[in-house]
C-alpha atoms as a PDB file:
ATOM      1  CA  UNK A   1     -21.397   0.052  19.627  1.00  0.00           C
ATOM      2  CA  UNK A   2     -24.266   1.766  17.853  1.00  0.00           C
ATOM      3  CA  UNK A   3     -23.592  -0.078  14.547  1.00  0.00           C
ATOM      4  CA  UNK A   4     -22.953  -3.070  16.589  1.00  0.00           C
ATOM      5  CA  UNK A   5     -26.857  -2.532  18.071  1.00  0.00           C
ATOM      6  CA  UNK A   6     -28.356  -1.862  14.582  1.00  0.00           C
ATOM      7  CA  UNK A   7     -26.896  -4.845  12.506  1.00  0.00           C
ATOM      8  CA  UNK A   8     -26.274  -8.074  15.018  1.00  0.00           C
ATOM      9  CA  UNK A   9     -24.251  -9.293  11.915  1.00  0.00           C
ATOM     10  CA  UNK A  10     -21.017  -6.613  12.588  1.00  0.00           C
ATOM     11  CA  UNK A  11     -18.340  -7.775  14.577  1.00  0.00           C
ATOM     12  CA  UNK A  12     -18.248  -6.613  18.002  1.00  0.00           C
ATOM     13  CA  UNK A  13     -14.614  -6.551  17.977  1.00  0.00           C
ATOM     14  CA  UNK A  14     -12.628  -3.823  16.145  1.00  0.00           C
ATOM     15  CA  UNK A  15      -9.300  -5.752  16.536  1.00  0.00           C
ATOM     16  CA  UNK A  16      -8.808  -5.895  12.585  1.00  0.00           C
ATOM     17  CA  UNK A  17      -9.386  -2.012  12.154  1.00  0.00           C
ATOM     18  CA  UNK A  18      -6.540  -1.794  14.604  1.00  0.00           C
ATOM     19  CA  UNK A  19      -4.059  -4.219  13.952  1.00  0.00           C
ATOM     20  CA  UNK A  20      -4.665  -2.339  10.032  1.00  0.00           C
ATOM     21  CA  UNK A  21      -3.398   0.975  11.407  1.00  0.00           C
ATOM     22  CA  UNK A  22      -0.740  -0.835  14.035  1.00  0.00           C
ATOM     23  CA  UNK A  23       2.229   0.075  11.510  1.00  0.00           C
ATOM     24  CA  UNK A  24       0.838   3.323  10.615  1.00  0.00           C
ATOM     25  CA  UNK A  25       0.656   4.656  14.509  1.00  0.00           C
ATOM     26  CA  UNK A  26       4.295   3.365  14.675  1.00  0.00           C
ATOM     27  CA  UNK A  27       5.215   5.212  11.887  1.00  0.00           C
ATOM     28  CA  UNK A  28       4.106   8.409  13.182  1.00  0.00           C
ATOM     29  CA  UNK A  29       6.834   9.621  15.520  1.00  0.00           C
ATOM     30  CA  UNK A  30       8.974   9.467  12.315  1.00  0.00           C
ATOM     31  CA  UNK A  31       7.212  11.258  10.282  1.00  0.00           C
ATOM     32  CA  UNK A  32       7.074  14.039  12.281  1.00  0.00           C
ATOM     33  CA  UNK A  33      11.168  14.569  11.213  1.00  0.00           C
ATOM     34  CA  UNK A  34      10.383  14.692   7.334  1.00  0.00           C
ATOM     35  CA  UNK A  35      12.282  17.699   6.641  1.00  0.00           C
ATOM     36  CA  UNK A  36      10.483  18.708   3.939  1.00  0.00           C
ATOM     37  CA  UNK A  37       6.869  18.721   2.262  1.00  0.00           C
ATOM     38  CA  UNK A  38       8.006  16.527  -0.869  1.00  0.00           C
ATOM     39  CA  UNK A  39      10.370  14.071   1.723  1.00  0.00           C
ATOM     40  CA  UNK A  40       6.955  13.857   3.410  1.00  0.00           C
ATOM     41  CA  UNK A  41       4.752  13.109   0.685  1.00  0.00           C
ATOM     42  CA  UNK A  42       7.374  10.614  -0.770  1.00  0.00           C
ATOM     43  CA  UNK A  43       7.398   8.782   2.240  1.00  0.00           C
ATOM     44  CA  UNK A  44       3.749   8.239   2.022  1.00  0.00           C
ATOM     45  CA  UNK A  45       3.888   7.288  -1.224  1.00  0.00           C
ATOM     46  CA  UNK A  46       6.190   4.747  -0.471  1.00  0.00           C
ATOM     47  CA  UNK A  47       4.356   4.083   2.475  1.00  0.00           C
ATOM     48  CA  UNK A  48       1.009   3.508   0.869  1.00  0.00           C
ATOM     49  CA  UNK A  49       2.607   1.161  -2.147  1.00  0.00           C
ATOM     50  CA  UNK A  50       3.642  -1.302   0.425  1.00  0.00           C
ATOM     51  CA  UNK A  51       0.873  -1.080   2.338  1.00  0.00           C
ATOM     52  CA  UNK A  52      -1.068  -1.775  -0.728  1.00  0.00           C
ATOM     53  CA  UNK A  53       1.179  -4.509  -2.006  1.00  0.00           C
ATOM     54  CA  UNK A  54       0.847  -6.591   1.614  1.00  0.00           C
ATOM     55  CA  UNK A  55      -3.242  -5.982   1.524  1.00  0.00           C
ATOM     56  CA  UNK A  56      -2.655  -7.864  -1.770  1.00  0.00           C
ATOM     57  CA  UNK A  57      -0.699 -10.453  -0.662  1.00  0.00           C
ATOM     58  CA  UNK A  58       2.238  -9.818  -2.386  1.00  0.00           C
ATOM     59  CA  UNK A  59       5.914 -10.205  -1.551  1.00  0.00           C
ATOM     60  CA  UNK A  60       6.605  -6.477  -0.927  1.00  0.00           C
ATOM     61  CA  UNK A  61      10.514  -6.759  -1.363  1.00  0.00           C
ATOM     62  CA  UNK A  62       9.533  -8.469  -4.809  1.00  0.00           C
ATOM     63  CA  UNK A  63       7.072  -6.148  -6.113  1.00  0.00           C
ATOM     64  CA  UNK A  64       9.467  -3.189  -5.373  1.00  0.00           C
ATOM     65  CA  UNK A  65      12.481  -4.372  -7.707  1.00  0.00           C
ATOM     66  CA  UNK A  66       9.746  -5.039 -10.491  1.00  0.00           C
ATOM     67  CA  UNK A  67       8.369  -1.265 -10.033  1.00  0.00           C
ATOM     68  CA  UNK A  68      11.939  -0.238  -9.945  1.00  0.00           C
ATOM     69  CA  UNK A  69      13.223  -2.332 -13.100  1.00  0.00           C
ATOM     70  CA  UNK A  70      10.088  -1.312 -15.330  1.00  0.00           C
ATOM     71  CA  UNK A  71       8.577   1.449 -14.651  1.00  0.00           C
ATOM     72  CA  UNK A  72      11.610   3.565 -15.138  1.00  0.00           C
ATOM     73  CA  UNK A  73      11.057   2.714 -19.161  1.00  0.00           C
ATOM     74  CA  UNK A  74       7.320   3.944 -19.039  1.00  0.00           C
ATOM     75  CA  UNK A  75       6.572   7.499 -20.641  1.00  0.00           C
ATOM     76  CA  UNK A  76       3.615   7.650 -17.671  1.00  0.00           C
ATOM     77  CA  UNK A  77       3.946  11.804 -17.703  1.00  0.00           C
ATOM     78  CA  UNK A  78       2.634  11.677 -21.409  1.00  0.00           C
ATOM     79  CA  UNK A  79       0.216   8.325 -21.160  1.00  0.00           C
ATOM     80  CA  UNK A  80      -0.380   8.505 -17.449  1.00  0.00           C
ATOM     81  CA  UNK A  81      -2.955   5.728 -18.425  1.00  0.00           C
ATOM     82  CA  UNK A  82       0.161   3.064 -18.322  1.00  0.00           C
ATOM     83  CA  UNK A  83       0.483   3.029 -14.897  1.00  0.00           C
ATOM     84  CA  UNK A  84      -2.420   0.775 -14.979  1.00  0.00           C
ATOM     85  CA  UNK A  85      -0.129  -1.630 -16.570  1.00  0.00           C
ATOM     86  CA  UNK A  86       1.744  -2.067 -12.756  1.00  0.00           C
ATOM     87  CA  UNK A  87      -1.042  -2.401 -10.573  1.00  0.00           C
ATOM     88  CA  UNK A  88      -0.151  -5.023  -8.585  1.00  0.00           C
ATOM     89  CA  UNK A  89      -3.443  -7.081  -9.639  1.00  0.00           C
ATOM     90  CA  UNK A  90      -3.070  -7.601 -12.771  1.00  0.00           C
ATOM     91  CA  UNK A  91       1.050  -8.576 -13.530  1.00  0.00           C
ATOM     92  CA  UNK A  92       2.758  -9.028 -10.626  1.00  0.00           C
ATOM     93  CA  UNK A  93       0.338 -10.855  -8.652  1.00  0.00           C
ATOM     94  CA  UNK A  94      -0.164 -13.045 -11.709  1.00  0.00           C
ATOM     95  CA  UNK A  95       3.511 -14.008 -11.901  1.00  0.00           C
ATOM     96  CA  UNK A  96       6.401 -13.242 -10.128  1.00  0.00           C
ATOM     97  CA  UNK A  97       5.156 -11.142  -6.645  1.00  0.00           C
ATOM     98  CA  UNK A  98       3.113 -14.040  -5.273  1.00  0.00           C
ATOM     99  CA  UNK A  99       3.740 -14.991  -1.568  1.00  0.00           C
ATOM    100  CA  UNK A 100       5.003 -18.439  -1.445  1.00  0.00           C
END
């Protein structure tokens, strides 16, 4: 409310901030039965790539078969700079992962 006070121009309504996290509070209960510390930090991962991938407007089904056909052929432990080659932004938004 504070901000709100401050700068007329910020929305009084936080309904975007919390339909953002909607999935993520969801989520939680299941998380809480990751057996392990790497299960848990996988999930995330996965987790936060499709999170990423929707913010981007990309067809999230779509963009995970093209991580999983090429990036299996990237050496990204010795040229970790590669991985810059999948953001999302730059290939697969340009051609195949765009929601139609």
């Amino acid at each position: 409310m504070e901000n709100y006070l401050l700068d007329g121009r910020c929305s009084i309504s936080n309904n975007a901030a919390e339909n953002a996290i909607r999935l993520f509070t969801a989520g939680r209960k299941n998380w809480l039965f990751a057996d392990t510390p790497k299960g848990a930090s996988a999930s995330a991962a996965v987790y936060s790539i499709i999170e990423t991938a929707k913010a981007n407007g990309l067809t999230v089904y779509t963009y995970l078969e093209y991580l999983i056909l090429y990036m299996p052929d990237t050496d990204w432990h010795n040229y970790p700079d590669e991985l810059d080659n999948y953001a999302m932004v730059r290939k697969c938004k340009s051609s195949m992962c765009q929601v139609t």
